[in-house]
PDB file of N, CA and C in Angstrom:
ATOM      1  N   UNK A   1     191.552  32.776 -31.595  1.00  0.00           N
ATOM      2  CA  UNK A   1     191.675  31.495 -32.286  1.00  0.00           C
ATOM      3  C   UNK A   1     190.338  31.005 -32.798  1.00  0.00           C
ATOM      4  N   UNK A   2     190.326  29.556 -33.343  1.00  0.00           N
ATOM      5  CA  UNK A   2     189.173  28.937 -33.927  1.00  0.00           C
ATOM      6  C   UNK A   2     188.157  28.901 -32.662  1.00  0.00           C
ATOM      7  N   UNK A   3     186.621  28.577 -32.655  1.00  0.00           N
ATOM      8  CA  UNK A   3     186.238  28.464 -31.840  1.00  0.00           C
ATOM      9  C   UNK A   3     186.341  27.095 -30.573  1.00  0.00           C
ATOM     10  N   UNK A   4     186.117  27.449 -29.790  1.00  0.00           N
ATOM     11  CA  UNK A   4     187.119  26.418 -28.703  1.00  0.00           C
ATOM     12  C   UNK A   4     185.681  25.326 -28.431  1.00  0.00           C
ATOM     13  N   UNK A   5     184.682  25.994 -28.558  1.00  0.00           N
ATOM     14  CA  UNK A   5     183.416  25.312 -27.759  1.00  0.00           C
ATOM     15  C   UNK A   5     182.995  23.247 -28.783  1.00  0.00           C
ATOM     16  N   UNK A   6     182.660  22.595 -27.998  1.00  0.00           N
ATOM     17  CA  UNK A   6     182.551  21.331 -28.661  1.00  0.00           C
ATOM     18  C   UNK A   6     181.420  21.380 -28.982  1.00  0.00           C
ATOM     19  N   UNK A   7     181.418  20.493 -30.026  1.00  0.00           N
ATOM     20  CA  UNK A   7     179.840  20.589 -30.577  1.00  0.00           C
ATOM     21  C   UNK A   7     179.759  18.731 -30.798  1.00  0.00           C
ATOM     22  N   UNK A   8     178.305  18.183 -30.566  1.00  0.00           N
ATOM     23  CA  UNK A   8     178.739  16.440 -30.769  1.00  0.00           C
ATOM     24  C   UNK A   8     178.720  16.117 -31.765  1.00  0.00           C
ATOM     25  N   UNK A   9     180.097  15.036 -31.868  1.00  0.00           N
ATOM     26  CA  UNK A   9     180.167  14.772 -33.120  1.00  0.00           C
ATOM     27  C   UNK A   9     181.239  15.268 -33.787  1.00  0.00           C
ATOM     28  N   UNK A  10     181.854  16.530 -33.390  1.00  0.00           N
ATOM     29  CA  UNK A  10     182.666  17.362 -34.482  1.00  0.00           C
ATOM     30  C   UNK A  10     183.916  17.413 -33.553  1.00  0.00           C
ATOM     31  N   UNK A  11     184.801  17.602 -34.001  1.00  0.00           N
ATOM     32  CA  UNK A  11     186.272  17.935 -33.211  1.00  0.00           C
ATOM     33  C   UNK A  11     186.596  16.943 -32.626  1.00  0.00           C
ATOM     34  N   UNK A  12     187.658  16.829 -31.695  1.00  0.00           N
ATOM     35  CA  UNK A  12     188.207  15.829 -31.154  1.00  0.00           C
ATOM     36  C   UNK A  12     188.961  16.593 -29.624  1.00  0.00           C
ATOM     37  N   UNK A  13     188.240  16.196 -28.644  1.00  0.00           N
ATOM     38  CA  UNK A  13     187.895  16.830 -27.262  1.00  0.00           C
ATOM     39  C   UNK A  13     189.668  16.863 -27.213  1.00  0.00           C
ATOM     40  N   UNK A  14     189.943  17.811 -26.168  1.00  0.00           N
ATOM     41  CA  UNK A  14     191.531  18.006 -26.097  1.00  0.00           C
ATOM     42  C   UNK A  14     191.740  16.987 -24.736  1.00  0.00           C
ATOM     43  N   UNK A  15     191.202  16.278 -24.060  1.00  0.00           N
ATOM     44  CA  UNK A  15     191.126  15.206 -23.001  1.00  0.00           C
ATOM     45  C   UNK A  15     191.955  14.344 -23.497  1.00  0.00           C
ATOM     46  N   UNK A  16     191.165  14.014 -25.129  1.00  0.00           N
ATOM     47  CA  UNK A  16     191.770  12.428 -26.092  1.00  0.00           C
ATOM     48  C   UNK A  16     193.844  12.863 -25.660  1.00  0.00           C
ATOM     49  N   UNK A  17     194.011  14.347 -26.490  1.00  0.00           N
ATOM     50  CA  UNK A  17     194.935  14.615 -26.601  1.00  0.00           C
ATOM     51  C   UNK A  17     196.005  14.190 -25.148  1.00  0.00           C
ATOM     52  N   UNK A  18     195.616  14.933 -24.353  1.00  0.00           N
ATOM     53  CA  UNK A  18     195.644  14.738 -22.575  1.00  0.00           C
ATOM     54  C   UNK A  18     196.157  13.874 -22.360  1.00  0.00           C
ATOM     55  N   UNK A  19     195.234  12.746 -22.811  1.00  0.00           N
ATOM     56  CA  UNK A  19     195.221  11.206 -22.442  1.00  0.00           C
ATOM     57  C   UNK A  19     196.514  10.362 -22.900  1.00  0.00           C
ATOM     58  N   UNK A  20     196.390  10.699 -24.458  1.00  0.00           N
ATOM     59  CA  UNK A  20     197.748  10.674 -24.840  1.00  0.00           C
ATOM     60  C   UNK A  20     199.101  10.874 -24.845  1.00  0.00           C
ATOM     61  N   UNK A  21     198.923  12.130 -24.295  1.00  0.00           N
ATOM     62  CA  UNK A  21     200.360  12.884 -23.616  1.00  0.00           C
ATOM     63  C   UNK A  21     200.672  11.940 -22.632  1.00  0.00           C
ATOM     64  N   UNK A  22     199.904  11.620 -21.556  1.00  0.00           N
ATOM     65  CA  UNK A  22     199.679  10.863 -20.187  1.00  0.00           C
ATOM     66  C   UNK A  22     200.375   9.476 -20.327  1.00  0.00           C
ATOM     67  N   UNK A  23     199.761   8.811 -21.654  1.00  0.00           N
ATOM     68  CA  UNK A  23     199.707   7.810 -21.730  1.00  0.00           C
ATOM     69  C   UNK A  23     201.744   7.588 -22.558  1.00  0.00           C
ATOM     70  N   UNK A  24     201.599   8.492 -23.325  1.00  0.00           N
ATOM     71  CA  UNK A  24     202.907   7.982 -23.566  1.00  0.00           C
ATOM     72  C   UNK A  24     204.206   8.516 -23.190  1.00  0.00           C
ATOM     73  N   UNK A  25     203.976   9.489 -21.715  1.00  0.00           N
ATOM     74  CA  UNK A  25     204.989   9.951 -21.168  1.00  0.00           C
ATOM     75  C   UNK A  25     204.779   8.849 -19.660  1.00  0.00           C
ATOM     76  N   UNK A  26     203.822   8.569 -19.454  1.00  0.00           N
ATOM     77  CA  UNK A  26     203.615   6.953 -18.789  1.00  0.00           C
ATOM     78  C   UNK A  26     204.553   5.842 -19.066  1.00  0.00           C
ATOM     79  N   UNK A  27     204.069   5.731 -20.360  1.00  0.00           N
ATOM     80  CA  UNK A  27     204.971   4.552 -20.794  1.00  0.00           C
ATOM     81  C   UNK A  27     206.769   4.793 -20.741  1.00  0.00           C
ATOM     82  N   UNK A  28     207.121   6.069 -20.615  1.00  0.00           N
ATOM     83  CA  UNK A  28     208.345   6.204 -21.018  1.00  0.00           C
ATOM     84  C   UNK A  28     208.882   6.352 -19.564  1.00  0.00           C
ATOM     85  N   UNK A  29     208.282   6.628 -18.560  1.00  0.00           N
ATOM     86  CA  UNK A  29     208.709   6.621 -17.099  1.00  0.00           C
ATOM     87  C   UNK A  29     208.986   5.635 -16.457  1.00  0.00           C
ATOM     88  N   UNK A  30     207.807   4.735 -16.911  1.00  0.00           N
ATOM     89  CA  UNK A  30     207.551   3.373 -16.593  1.00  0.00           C
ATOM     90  C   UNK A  30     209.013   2.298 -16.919  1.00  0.00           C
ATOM     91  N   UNK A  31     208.779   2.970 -18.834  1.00  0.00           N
ATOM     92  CA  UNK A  31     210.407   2.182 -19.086  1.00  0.00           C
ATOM     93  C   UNK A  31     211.518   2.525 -18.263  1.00  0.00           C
ATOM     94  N   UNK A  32     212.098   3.745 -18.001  1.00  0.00           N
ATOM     95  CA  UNK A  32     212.768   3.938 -17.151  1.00  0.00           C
ATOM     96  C   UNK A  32     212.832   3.421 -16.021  1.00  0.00           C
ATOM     97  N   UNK A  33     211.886   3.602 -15.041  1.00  0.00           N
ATOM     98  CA  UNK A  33     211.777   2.964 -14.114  1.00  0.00           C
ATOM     99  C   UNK A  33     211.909   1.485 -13.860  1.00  0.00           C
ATOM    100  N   UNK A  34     211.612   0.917 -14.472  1.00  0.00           N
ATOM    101  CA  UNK A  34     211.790  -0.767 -14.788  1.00  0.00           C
ATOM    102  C   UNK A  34     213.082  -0.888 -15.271  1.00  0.00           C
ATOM    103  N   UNK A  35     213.912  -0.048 -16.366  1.00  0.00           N
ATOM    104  CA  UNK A  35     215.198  -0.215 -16.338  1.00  0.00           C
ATOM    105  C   UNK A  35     216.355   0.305 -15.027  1.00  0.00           C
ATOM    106  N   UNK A  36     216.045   0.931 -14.735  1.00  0.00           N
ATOM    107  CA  UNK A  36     216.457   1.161 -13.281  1.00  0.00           C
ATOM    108  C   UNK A  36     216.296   0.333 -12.075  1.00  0.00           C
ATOM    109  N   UNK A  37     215.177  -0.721 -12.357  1.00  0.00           N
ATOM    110  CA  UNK A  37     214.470  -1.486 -11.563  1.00  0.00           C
ATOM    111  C   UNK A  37     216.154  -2.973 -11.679  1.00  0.00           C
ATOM    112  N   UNK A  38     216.024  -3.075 -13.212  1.00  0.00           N
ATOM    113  CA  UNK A  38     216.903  -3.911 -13.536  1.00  0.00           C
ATOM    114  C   UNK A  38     218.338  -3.683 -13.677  1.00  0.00           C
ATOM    115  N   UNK A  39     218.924  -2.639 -13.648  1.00  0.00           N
ATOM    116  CA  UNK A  39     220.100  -1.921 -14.004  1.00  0.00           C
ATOM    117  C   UNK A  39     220.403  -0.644 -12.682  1.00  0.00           C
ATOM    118  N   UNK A  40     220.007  -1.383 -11.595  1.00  0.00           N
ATOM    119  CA  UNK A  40     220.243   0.287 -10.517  1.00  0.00           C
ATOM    120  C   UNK A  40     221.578   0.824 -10.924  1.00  0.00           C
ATOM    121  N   UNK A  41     221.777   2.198 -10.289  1.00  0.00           N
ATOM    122  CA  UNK A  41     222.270   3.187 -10.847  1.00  0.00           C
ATOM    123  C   UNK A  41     223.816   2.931  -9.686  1.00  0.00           C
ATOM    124  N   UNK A  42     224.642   3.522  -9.880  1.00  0.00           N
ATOM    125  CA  UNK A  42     226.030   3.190  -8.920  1.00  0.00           C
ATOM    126  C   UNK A  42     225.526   4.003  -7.702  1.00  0.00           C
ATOM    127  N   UNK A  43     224.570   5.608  -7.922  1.00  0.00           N
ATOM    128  CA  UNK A  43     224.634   6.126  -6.329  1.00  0.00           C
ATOM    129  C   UNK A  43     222.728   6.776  -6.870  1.00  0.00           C
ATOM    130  N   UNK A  44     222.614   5.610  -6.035  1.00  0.00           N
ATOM    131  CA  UNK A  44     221.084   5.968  -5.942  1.00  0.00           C
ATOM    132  C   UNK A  44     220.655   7.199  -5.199  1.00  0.00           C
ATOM    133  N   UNK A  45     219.411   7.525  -5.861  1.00  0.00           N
ATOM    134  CA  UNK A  45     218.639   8.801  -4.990  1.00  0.00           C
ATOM    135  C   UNK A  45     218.446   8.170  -3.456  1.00  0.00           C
ATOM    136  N   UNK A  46     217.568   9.099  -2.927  1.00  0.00           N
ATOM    137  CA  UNK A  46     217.361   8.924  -1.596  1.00  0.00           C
ATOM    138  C   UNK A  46     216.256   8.255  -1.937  1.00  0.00           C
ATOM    139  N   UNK A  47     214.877   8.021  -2.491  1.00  0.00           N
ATOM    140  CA  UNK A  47     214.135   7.890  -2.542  1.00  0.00           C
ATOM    141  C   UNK A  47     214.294   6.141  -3.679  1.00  0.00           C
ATOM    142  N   UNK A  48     215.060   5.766  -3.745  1.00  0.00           N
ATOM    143  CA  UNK A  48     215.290   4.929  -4.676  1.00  0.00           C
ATOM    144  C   UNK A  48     214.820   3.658  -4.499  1.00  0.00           C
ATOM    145  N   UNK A  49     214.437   3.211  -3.327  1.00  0.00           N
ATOM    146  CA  UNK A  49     214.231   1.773  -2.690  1.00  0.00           C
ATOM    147  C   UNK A  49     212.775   1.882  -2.914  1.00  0.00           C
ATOM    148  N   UNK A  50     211.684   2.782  -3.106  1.00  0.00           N
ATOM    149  CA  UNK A  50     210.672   3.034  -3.366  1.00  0.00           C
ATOM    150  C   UNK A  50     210.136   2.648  -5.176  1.00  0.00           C
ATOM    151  N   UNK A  51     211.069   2.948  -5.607  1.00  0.00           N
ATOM    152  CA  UNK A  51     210.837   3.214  -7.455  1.00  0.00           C
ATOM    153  C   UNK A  51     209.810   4.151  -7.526  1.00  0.00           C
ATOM    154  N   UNK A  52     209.782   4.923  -7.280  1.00  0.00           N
ATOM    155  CA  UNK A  52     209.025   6.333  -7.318  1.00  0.00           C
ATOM    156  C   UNK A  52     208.479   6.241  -9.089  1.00  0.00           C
ATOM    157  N   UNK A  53     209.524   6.283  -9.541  1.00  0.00           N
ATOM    158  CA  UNK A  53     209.160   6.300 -11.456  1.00  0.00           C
ATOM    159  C   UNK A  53     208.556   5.384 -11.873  1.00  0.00           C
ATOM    160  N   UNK A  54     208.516   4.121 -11.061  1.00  0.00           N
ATOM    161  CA  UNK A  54     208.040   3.330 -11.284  1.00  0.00           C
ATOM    162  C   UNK A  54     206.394   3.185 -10.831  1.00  0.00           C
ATOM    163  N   UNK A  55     205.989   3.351 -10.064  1.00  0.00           N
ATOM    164  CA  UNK A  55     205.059   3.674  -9.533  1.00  0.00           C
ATOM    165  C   UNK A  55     204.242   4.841 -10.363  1.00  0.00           C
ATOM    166  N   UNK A  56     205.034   6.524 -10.334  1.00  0.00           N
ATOM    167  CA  UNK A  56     204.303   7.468 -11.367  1.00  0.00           C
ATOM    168  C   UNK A  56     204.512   6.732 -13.236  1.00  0.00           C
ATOM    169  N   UNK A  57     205.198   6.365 -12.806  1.00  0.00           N
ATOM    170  CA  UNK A  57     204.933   5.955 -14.594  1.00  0.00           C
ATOM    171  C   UNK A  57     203.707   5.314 -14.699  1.00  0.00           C
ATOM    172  N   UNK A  58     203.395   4.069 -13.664  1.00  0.00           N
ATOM    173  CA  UNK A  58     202.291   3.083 -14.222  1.00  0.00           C
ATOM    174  C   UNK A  58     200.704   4.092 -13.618  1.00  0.00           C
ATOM    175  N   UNK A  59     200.893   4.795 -13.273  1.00  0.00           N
ATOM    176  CA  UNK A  59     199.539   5.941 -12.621  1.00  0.00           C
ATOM    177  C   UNK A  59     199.459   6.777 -13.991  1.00  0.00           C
ATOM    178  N   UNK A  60     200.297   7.479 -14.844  1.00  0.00           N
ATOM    179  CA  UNK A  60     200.412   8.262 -15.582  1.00  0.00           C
ATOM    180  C   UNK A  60     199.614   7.497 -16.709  1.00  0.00           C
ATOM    181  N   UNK A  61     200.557   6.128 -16.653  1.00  0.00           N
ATOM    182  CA  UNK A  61     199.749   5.241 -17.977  1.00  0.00           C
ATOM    183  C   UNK A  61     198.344   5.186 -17.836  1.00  0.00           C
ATOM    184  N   UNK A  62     198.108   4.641 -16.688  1.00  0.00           N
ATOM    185  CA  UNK A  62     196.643   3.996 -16.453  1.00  0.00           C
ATOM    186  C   UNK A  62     195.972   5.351 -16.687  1.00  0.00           C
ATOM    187  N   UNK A  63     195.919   6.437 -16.259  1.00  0.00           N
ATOM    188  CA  UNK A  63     195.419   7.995 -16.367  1.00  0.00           C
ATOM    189  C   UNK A  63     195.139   8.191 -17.956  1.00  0.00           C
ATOM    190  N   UNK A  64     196.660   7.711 -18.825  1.00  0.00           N
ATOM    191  CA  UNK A  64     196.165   7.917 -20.214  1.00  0.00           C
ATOM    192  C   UNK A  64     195.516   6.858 -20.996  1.00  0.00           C
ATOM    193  N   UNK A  65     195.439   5.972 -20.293  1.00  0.00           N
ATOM    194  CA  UNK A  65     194.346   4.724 -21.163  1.00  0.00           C
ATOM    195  C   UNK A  65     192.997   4.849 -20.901  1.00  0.00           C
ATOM    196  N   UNK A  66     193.124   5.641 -19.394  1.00  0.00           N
ATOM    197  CA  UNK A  66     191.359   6.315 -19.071  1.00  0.00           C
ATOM    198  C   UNK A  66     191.366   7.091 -19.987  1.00  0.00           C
ATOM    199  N   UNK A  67     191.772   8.375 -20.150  1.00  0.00           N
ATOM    200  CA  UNK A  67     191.663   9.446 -21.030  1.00  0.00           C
ATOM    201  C   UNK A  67     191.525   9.325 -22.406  1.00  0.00           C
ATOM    202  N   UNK A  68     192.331   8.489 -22.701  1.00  0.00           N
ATOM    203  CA  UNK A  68     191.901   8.039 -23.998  1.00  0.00           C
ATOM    204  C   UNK A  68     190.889   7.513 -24.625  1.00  0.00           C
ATOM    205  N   UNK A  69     190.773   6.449 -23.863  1.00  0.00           N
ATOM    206  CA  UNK A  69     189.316   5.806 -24.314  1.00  0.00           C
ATOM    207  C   UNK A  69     188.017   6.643 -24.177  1.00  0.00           C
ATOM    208  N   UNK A  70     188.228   7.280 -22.811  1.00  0.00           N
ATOM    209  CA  UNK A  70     186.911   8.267 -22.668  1.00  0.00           C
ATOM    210  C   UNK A  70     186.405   9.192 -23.389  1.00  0.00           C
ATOM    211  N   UNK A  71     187.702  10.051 -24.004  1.00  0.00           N
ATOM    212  CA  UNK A  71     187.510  10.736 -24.926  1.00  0.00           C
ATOM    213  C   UNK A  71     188.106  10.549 -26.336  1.00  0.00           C
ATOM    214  N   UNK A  72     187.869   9.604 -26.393  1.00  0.00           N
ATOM    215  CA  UNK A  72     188.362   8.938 -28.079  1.00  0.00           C
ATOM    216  C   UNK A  72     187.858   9.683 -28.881  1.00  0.00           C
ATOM    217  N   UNK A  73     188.071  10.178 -30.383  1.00  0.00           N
ATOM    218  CA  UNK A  73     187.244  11.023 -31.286  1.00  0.00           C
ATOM    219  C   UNK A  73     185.735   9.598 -31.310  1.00  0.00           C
ATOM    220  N   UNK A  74     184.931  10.214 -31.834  1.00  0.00           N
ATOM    221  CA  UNK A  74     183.225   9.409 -31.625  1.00  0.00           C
ATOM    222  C   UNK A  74     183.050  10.091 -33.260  1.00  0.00           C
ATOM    223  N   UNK A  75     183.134   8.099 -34.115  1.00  0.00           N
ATOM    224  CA  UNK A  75     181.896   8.312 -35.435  1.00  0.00           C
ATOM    225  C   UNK A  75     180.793   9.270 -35.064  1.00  0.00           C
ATOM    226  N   UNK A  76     180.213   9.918 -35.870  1.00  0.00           N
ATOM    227  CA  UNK A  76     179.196  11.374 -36.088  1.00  0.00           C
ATOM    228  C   UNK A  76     177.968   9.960 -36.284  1.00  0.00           C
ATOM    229  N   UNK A  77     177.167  10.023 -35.430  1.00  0.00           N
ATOM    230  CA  UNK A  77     175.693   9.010 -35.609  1.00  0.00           C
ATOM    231  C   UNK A  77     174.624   9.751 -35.587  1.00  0.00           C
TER     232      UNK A  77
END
Protein backbone atom coordinates (compact mmCIF):
# COMPACT_ATOMS: atom_id res chain seq x y z
CA UNK A 1 0.00 0.00 0.00
CA UNK A 2 0.70 3.87 0.20
CA UNK A 3 3.25 4.61 2.68
CA UNK A 4 1.85 4.13 6.24
CA UNK A 5 4.62 6.26 8.15
CA UNK A 6 3.29 10.01 9.42
CA UNK A 7 5.03 12.79 8.54
CA UNK A 8 3.92 16.43 10.54
CA UNK A 9 1.58 18.10 9.09
CA UNK A 10 0.54 15.68 6.28
CA UNK A 11 -2.13 12.90 6.55
CA UNK A 12 -4.59 12.49 9.04
CA UNK A 13 -3.37 10.01 11.96
CA UNK A 14 -5.78 6.83 11.84
CA UNK A 15 -6.44 7.54 15.92
CA UNK A 16 -8.73 10.76 14.49
CA UNK A 17 -10.44 7.89 12.51
CA UNK A 18 -10.51 5.49 15.82
CA UNK A 19 -11.87 8.19 17.69
CA UNK A 20 -14.60 8.53 15.49
CA UNK A 21 -15.62 5.06 15.08
CA UNK A 22 -15.61 5.18 19.12
CA UNK A 23 -17.33 8.14 19.25
CA UNK A 24 -20.22 7.37 17.09
CA UNK A 25 -20.76 3.76 17.89
CA UNK A 26 -20.77 5.43 21.59
CA UNK A 27 -23.36 7.50 20.81
CA UNK A 28 -25.48 4.78 19.30
CA UNK A 29 -25.12 2.38 22.43
CA UNK A 30 -25.66 5.05 24.60
CA UNK A 31 -29.01 5.76 22.58
CA UNK A 32 -29.94 2.40 23.04
CA UNK A 33 -29.21 2.09 26.29
CA UNK A 34 -31.14 5.13 27.49
CA UNK A 35 -33.99 3.84 25.36
CA UNK A 36 -34.03 0.73 27.15
CA UNK A 37 -33.41 2.77 30.21
CA UNK A 38 -36.94 4.32 29.29
CA UNK A 39 -38.77 1.57 27.44
CA UNK A 40 -37.39 -1.81 29.37
CA UNK A 41 -37.75 -4.74 27.38
CA UNK A 42 -40.76 -7.50 28.46
CA UNK A 43 -37.80 -10.22 29.50
CA UNK A 44 -34.77 -8.59 30.46
CA UNK A 45 -31.15 -9.93 30.30
CA UNK A 46 -29.58 -11.06 33.37
CA UNK A 47 -27.43 -8.29 33.55
CA UNK A 48 -30.14 -5.65 32.95
CA UNK A 49 -30.54 -3.83 36.34
CA UNK A 50 -26.93 -2.69 35.70
CA UNK A 51 -27.48 -0.90 32.06
CA UNK A 52 -24.36 -2.35 30.96
CA UNK A 53 -24.99 -0.37 27.38
CA UNK A 54 -25.47 2.25 29.13
CA UNK A 55 -22.52 2.58 30.94
CA UNK A 56 -20.22 1.09 27.65
CA UNK A 57 -21.89 3.46 25.49
CA UNK A 58 -20.98 6.64 27.60
CA UNK A 59 -17.01 5.11 28.04
CA UNK A 60 -16.98 4.46 24.23
CA UNK A 61 -18.18 8.14 23.71
CA UNK A 62 -15.93 9.80 26.11
CA UNK A 63 -12.90 7.45 24.45
CA UNK A 64 -14.04 9.03 21.05
CA UNK A 65 -14.16 12.69 22.05
CA UNK A 66 -10.55 11.95 23.55
CA UNK A 67 -9.50 10.49 20.31
CA UNK A 68 -10.76 12.85 18.39
CA UNK A 69 -9.67 15.88 19.58
CA UNK A 70 -6.18 14.44 20.20
CA UNK A 71 -5.75 13.47 16.97
CA UNK A 72 -7.75 15.91 14.98
CA UNK A 73 -6.15 16.51 11.38
CA UNK A 74 -3.52 19.78 12.48
CA UNK A 75 -3.37 23.09 9.93
CA UNK A 76 0.39 22.49 8.31
CA UNK A 77 2.30 25.66 10.40
Amino acid sequence: GKGAHMRKGGGISIWFFVGVSLLVNGALILGAGLWEFVHPPANPVVLFQYHANVWWGAVLLLLGIFYSLRFKPQRAS
